[in-house]
Protein backbone atom coordinates (compact mmCIF):
# COMPACT_ATOMS: atom_id res chain seq x y z
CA UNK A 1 -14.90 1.63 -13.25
CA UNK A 2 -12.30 2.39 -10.33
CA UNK A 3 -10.38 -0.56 -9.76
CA UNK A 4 -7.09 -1.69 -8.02
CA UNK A 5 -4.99 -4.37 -8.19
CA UNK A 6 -2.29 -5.56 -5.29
CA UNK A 7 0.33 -7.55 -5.67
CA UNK A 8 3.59 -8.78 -4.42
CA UNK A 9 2.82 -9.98 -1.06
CA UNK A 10 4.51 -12.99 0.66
CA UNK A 11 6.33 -14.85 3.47
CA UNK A 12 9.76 -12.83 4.34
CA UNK A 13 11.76 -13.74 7.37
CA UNK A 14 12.21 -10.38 9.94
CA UNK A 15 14.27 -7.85 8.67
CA UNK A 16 13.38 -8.96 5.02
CA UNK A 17 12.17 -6.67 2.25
CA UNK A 18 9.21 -6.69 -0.27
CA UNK A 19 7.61 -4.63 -2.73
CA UNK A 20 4.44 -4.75 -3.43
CA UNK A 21 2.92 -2.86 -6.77
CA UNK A 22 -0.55 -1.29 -7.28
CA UNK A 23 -2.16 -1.30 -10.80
CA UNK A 24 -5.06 0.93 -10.91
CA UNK A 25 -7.38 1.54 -13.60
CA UNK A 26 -10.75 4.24 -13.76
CA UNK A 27 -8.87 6.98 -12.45
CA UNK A 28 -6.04 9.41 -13.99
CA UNK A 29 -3.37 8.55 -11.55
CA UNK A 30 -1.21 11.73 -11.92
CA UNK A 31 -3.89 13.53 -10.59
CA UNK A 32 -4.90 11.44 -7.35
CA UNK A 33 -3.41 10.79 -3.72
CA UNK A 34 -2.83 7.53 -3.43
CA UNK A 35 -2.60 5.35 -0.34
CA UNK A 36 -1.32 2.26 0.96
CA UNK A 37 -3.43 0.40 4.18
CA UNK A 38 -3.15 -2.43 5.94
CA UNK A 39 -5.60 -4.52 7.73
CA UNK A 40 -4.13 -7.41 10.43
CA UNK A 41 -6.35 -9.99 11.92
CA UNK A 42 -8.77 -8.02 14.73
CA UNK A 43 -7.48 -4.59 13.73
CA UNK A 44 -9.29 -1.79 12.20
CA UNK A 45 -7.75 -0.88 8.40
CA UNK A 46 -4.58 2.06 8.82
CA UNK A 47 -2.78 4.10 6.27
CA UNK A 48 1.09 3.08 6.06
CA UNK A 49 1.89 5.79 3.33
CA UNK A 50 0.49 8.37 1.50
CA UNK A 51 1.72 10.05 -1.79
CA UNK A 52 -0.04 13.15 -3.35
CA UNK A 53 0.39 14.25 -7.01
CA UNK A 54 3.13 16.05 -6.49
CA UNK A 55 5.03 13.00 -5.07
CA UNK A 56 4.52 14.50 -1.68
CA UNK A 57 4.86 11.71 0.73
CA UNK A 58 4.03 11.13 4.64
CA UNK A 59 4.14 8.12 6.47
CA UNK A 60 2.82 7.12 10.33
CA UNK A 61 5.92 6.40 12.89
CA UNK A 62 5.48 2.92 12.71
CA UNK A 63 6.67 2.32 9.29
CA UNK A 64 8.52 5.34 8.68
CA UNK A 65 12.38 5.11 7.71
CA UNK A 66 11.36 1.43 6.65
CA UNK A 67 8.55 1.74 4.21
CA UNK A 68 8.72 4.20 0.49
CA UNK A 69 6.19 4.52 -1.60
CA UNK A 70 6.26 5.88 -5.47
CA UNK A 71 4.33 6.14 -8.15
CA UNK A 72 4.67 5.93 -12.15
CA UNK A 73 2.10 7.41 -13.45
CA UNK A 74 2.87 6.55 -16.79
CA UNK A 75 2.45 2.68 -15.67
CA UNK A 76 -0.53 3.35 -14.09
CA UNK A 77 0.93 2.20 -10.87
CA UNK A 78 1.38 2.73 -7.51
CA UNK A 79 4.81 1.17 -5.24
CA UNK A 80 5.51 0.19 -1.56
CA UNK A 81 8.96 -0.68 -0.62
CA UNK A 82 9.24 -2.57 2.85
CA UNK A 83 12.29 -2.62 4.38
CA UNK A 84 13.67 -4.05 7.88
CA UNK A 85 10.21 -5.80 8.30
CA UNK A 86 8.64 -6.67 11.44
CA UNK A 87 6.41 -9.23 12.83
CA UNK A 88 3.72 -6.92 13.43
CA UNK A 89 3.91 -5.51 9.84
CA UNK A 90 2.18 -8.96 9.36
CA UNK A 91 -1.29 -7.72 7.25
CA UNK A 92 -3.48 -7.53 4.32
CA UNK A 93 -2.24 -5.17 2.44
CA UNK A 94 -4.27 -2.47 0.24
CA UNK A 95 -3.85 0.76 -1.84
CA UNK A 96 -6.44 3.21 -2.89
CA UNK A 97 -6.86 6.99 -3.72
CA UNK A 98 -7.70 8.88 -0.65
CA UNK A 99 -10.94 10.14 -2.34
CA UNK A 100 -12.09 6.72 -2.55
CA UNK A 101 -11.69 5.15 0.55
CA UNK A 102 -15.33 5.49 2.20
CA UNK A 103 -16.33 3.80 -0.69
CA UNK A 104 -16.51 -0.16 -0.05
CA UNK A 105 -16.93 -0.87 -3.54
CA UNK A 106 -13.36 0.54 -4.26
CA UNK A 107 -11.42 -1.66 -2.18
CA UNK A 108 -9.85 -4.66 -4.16
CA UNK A 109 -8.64 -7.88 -2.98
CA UNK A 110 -5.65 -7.24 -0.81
CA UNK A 111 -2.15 -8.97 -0.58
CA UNK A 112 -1.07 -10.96 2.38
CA UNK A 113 1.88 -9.78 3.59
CA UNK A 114 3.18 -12.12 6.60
CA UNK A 115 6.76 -11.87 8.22
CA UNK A 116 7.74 -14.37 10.76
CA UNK A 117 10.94 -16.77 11.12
């Protein structure tokens, strides 16, 4: 069973820092693309980072310079560093491997991520 677990979300001030973690579990990390999305209240669900097997990364303009993900494969888990945050980064906040993200059923709970003074 496919399963992933969020964590490390919070309240942070603008221009603060988290970093959330990932644990997954059904899936042989080393071998997957894994994601990060968020969600914000009214918006559709976006990809913030991407990082392929090869440790490949890409990010969309809006978070890149601020946001890094990684992986350690050998922990089974999947990082986002968030840098220089912004109001608007304000979000649920998800990961998942790319070849699971039509599936609803792979989606886990999410963790709030909400920056404001």
């Amino acid at each position: 069973q496919v399963q992933f677990v969020e964590s490390g979300g919070g309240l942070v001030q603008p221009g603060g820092s988290l970093r959330l973690s990932c644990t997954t579990s059904g899936i042989i990390l080393s071998l997957d693309t894994m994601g990060w999305y968020r969600q914000a209240p009214g918006k559709q669900r976006e990809v913030v980072a991407l990082i392929t097997s090869g440790h490949v990364t890409n990010y969309p303009d809006s978070v890149k310079g601020r946001f890094t993900i990684s992986r350690d494969n050998a922990k089974n888990t999947v990082y986002l560093q968030m840098n220089s945050l912004k109001p608007e980064d304000t979000a649920v906040y998800y990961c998942n491997a790319l070849r699971f993200v039509s599936m609803r059923q792979s989606w886990g709970q999410g963790t709030q991520v909400t920056v404001s003074s």
